[in-house]
PDB file of N, CA and C in Angstrom:
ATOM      1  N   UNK A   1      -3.139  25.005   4.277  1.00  0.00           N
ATOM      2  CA  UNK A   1      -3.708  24.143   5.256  1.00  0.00           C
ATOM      3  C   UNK A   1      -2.570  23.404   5.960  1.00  0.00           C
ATOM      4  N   UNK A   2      -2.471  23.264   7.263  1.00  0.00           N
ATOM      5  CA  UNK A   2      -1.661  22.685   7.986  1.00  0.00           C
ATOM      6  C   UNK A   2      -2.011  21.608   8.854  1.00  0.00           C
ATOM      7  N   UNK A   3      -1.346  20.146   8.689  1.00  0.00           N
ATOM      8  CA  UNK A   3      -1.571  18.965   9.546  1.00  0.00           C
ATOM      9  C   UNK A   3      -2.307  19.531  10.863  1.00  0.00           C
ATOM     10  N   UNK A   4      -1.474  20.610  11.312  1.00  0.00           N
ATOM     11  CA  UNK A   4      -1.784  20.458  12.773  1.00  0.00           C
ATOM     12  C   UNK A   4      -3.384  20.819  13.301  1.00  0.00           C
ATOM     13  N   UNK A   5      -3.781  21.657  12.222  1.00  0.00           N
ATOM     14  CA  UNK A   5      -4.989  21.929  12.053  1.00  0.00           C
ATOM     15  C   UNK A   5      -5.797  21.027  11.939  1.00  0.00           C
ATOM     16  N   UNK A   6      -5.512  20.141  11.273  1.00  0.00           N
ATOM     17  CA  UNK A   6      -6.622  18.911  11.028  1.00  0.00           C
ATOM     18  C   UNK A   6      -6.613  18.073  11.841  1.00  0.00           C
ATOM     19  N   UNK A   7      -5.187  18.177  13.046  1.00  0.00           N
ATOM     20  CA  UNK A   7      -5.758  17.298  14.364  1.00  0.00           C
ATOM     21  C   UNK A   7      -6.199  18.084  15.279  1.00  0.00           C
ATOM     22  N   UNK A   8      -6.074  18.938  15.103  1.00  0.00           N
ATOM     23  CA  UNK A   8      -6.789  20.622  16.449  1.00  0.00           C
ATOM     24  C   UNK A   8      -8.407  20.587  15.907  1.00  0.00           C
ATOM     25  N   UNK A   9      -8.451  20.674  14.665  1.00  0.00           N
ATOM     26  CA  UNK A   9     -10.393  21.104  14.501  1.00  0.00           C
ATOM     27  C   UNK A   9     -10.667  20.349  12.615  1.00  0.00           C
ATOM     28  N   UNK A  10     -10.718  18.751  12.938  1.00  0.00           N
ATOM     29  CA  UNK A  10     -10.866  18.510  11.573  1.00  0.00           C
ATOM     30  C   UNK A  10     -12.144  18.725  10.619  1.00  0.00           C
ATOM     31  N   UNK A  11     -12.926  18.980  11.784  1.00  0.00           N
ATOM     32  CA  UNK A  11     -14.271  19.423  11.208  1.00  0.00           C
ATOM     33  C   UNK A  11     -14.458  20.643  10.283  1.00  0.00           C
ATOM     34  N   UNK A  12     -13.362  22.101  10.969  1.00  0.00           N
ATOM     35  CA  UNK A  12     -12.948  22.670  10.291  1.00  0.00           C
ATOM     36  C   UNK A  12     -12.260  22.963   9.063  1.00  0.00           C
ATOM     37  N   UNK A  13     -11.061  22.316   9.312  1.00  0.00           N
ATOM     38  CA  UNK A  13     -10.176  21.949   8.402  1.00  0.00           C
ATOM     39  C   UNK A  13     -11.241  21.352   7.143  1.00  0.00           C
ATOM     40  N   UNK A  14     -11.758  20.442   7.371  1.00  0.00           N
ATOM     41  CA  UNK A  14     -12.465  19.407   6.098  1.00  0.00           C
ATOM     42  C   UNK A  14     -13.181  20.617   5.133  1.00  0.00           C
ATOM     43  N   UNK A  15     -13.642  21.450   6.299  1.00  0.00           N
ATOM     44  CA  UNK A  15     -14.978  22.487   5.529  1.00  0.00           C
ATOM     45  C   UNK A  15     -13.974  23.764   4.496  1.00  0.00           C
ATOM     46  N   UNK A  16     -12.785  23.761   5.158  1.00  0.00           N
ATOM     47  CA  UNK A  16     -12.188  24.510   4.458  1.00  0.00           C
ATOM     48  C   UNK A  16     -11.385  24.127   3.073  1.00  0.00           C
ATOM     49  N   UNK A  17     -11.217  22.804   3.226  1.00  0.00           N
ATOM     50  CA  UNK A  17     -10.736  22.222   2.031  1.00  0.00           C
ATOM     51  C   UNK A  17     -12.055  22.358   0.953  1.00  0.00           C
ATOM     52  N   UNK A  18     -13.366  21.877   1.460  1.00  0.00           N
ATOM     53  CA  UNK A  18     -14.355  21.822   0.592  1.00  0.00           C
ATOM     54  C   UNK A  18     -14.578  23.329   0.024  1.00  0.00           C
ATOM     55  N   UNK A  19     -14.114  24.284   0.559  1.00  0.00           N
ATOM     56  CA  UNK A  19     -14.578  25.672   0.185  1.00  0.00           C
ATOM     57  C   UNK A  19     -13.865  25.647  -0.997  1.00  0.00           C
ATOM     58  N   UNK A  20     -12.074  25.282  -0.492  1.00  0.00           N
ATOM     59  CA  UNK A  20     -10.780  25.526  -1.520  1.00  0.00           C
ATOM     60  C   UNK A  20     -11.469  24.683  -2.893  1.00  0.00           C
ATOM     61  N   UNK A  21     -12.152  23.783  -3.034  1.00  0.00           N
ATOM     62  CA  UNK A  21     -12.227  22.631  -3.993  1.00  0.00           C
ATOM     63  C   UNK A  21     -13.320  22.827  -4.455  1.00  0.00           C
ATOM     64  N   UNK A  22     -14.094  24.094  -4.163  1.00  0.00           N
ATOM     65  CA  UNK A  22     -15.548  24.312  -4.582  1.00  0.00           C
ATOM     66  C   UNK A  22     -16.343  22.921  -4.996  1.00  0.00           C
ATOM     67  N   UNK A  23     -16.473  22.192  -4.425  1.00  0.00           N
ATOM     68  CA  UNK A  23     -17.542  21.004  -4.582  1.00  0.00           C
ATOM     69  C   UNK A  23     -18.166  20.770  -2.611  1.00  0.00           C
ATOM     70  N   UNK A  24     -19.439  20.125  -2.893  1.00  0.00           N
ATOM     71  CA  UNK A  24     -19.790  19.494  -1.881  1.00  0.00           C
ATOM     72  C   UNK A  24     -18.855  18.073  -1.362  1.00  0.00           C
ATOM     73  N   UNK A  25     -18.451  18.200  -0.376  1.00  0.00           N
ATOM     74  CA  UNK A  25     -17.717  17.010   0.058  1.00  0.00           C
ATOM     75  C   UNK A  25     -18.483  16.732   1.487  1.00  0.00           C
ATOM     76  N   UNK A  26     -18.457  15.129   1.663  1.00  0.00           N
ATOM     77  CA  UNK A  26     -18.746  14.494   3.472  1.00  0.00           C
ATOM     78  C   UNK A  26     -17.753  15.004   4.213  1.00  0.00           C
ATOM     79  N   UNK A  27     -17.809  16.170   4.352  1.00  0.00           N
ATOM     80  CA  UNK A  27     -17.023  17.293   5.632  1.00  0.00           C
ATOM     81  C   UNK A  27     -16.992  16.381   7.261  1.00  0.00           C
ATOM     82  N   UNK A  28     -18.393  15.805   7.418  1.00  0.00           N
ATOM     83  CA  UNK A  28     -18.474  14.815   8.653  1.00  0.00           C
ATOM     84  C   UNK A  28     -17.483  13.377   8.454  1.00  0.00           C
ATOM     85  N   UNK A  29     -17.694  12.795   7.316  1.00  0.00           N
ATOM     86  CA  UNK A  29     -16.975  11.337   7.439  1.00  0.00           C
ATOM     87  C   UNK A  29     -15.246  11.637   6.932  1.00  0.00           C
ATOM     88  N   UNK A  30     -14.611  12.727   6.415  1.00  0.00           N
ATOM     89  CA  UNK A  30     -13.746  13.213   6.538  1.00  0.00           C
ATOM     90  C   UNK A  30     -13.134  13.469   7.746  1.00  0.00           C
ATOM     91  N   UNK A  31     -13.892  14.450   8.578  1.00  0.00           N
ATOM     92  CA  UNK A  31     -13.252  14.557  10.024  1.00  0.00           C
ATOM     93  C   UNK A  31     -13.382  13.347  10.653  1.00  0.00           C
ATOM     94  N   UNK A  32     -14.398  12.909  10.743  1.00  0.00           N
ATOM     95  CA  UNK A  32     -14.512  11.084  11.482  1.00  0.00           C
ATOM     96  C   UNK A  32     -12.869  10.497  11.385  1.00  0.00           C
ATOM     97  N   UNK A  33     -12.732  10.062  10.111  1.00  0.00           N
ATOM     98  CA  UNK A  33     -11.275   9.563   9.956  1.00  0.00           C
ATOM     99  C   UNK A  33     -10.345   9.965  10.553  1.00  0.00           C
ATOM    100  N   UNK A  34     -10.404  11.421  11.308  1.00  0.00           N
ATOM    101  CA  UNK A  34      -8.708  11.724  11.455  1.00  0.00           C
ATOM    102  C   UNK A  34      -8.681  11.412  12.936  1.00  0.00           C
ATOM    103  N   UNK A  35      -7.712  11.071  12.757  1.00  0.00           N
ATOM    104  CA  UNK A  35      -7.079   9.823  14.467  1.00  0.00           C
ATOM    105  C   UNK A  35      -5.787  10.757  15.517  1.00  0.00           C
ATOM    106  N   UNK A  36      -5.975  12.137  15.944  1.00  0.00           N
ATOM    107  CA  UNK A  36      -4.648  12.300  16.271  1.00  0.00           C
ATOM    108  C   UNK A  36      -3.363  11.298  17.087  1.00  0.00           C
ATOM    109  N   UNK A  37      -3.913  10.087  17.497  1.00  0.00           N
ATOM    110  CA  UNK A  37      -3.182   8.927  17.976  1.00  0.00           C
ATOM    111  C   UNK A  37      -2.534   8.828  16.629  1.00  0.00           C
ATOM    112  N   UNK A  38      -2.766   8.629  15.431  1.00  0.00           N
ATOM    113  CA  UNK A  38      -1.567   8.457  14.699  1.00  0.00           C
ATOM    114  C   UNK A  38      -0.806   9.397  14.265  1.00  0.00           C
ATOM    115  N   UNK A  39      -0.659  10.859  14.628  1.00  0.00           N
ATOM    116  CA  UNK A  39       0.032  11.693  14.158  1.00  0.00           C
ATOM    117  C   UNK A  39       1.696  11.267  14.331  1.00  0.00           C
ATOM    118  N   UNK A  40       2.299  10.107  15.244  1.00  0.00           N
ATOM    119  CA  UNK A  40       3.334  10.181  14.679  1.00  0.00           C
ATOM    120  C   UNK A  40       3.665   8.581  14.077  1.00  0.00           C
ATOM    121  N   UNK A  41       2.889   8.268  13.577  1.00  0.00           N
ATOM    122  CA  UNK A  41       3.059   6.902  13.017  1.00  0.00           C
ATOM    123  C   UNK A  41       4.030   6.974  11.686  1.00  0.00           C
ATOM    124  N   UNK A  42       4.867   5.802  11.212  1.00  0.00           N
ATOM    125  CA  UNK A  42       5.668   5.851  10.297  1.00  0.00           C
ATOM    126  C   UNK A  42       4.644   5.166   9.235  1.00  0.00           C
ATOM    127  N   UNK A  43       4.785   5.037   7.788  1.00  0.00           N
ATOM    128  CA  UNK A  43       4.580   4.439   7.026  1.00  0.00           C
ATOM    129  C   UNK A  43       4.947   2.553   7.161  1.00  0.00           C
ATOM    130  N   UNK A  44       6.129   2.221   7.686  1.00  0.00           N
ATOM    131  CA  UNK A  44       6.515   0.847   7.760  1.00  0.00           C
ATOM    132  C   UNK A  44       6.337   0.031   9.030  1.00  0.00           C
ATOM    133  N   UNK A  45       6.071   1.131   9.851  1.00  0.00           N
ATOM    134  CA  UNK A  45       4.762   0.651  10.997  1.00  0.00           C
ATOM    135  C   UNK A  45       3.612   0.313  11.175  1.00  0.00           C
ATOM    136  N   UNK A  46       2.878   1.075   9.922  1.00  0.00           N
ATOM    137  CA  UNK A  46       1.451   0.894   9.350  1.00  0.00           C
ATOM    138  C   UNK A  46       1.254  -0.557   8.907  1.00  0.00           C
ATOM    139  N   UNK A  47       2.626  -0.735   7.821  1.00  0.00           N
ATOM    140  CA  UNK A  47       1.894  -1.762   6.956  1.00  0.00           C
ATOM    141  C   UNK A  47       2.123  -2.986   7.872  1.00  0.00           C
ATOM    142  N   UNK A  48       1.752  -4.182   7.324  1.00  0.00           N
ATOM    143  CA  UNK A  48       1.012  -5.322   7.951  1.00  0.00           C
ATOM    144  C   UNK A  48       2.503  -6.402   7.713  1.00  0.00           C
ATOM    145  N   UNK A  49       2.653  -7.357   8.829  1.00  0.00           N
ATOM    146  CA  UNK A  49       3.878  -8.271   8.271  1.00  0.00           C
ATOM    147  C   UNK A  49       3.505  -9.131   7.253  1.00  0.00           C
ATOM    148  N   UNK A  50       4.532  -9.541   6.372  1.00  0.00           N
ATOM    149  CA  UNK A  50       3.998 -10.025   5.345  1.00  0.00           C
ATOM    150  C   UNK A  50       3.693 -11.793   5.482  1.00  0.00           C
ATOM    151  N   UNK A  51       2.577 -12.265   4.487  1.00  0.00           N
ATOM    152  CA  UNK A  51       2.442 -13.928   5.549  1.00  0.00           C
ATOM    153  C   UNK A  51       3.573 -14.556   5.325  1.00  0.00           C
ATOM    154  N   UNK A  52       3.374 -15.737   5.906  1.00  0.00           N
ATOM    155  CA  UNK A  52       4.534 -16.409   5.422  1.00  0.00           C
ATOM    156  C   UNK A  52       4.205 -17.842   5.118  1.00  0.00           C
TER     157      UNK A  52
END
């Protein structure tokens, strides 16, 4: 399975993971989540400043 796939057709992608994992999975609220706006986000961009 490849990132790029899961921002091209995550609906897909999700259904194919659920096949790989033989269980029922929310294939819909899986794809919901994926944001291709963050495909190039860093990890230390994400997180939040710390209070002070």
């Amino acid at each position: 399975m490849k990132h790029r796939d899961a921002l091209r057709a995550p609906y897909d992608t999700a259904r194919r993971l659920e096949q790989f994992m033989g269980r029922d999975l929310d294939v819909h609220a899986m794809a919901a989540v994926v944001d291709p706006a963050l495909h190039r986000q860093r990890l230390g961009e994400m997180r939040a400043e710390p209070a002070s």
